[in-house]
Protein backbone atom coordinates (compact mmCIF):
# COMPACT_ATOMS: atom_id res chain seq x y z
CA UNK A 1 21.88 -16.06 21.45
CA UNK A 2 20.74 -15.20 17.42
CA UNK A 3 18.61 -16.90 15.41
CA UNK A 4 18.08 -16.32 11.84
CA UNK A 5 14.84 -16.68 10.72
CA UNK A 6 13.27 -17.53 7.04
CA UNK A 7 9.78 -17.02 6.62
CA UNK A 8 8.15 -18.01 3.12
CA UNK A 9 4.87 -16.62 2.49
CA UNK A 10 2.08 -18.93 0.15
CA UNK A 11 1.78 -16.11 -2.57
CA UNK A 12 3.29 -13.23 -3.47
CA UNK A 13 0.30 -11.33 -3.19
CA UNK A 14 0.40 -11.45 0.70
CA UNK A 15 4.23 -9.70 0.46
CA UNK A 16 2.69 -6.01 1.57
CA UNK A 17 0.60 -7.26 4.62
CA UNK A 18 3.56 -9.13 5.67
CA UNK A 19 5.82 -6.03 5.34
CA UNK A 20 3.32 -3.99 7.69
CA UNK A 21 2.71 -6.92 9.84
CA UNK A 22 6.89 -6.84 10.44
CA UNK A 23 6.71 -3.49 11.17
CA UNK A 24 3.90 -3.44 13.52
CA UNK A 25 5.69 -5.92 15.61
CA UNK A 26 9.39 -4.21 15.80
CA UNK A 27 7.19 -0.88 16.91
CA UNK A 28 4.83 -3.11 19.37
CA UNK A 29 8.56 -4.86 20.86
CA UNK A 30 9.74 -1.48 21.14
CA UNK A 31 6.78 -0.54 22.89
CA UNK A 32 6.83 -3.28 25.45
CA UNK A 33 10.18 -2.69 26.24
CA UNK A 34 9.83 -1.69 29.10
CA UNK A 35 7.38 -5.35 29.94
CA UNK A 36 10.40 -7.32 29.66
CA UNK A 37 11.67 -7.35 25.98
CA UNK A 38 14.95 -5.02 27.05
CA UNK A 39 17.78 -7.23 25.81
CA UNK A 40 16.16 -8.00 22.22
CA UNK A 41 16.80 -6.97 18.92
CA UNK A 42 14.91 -8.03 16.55
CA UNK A 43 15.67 -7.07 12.27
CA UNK A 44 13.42 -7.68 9.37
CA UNK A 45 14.31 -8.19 5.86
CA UNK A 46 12.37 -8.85 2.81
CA UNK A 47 14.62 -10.48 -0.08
CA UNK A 48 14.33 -10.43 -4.27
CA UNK A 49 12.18 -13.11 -3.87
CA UNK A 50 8.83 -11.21 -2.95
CA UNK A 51 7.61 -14.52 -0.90
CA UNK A 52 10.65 -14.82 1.62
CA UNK A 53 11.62 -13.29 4.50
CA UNK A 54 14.41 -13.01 6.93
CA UNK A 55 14.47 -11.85 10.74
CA UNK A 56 17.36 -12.19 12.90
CA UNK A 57 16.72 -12.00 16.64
CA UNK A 58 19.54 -11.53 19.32
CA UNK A 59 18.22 -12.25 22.95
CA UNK A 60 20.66 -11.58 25.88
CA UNK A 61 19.55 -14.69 27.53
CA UNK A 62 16.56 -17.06 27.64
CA UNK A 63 14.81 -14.37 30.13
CA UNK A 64 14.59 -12.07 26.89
CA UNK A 65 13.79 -14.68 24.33
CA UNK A 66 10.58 -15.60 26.70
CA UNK A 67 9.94 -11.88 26.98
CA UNK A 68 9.93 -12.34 22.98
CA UNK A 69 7.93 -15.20 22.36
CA UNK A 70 5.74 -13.94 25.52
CA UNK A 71 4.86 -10.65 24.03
CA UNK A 72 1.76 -9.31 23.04
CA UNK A 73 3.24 -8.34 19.89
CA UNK A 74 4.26 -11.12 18.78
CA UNK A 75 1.02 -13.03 19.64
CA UNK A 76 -0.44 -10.08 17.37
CA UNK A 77 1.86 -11.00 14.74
CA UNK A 78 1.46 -14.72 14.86
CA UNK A 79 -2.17 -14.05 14.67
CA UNK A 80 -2.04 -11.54 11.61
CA UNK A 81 0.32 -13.29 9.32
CA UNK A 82 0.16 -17.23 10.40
CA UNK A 83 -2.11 -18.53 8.18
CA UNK A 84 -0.21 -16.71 4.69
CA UNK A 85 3.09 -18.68 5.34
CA UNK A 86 3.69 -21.50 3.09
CA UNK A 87 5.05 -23.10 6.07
CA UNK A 88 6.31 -22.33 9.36
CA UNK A 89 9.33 -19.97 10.12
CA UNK A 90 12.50 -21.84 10.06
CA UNK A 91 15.00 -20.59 13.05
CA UNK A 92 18.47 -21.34 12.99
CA UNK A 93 20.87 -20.80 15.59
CA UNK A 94 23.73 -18.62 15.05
CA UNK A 95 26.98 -18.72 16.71
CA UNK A 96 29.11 -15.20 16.27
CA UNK A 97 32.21 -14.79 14.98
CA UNK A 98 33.08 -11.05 15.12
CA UNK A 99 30.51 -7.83 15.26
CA UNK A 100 30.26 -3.85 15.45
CA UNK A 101 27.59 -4.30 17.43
CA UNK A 102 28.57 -4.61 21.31
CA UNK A 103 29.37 -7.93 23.12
């Protein structure tokens, strides 16, 4: 089950923190992986555009997505970077097609 994910920040000037916010919460998922978040993958991207973002999140089931949305790095994240976006994250489901990556 993917999701892309765009994330627009207010100002440009808050591009760094998210950058290092992003990072902190790949390293805190990894971290927890063992709590629950086995199953996830979660990618970060930063675009041209220094006030957008895109994620894309693959969840084995809803068991891992709750494990996500659940985890204390993500509350961490939500907490850091909520109030620079312009507006909330947009998610959009993704149906694949073909991938290298495993079933």
């Amino acid at each position: 089950m993917p999701l892309l994910v765009h994330y627009t920040l207010k100002s440009a000037d808050d591009h760094d923190h998210q950058v290092a916010a992003m990072t902190a919460l790949v390293e805190g998922l990894k971290s927890e992986g063992a709590a629950g978040t086995d199953g996830l993958h979660y990618s970060c991207y930063t675009t041209e555009d220094p006030v957008r973002f895109v994620g894309v999140l693959q969840f084995d089931s809803d068991v891992g997505k709750d494990a996500f949305l659940n985890s204390e790095a993500f509350a961490s994240y939500k907490a850091k970077v909520g109030p620079t976006f312009a507006n909330p994250p947009e998610a959009v489901p993704l149906s694949s097609i073909a991938s290298t990556r495993g079933a």
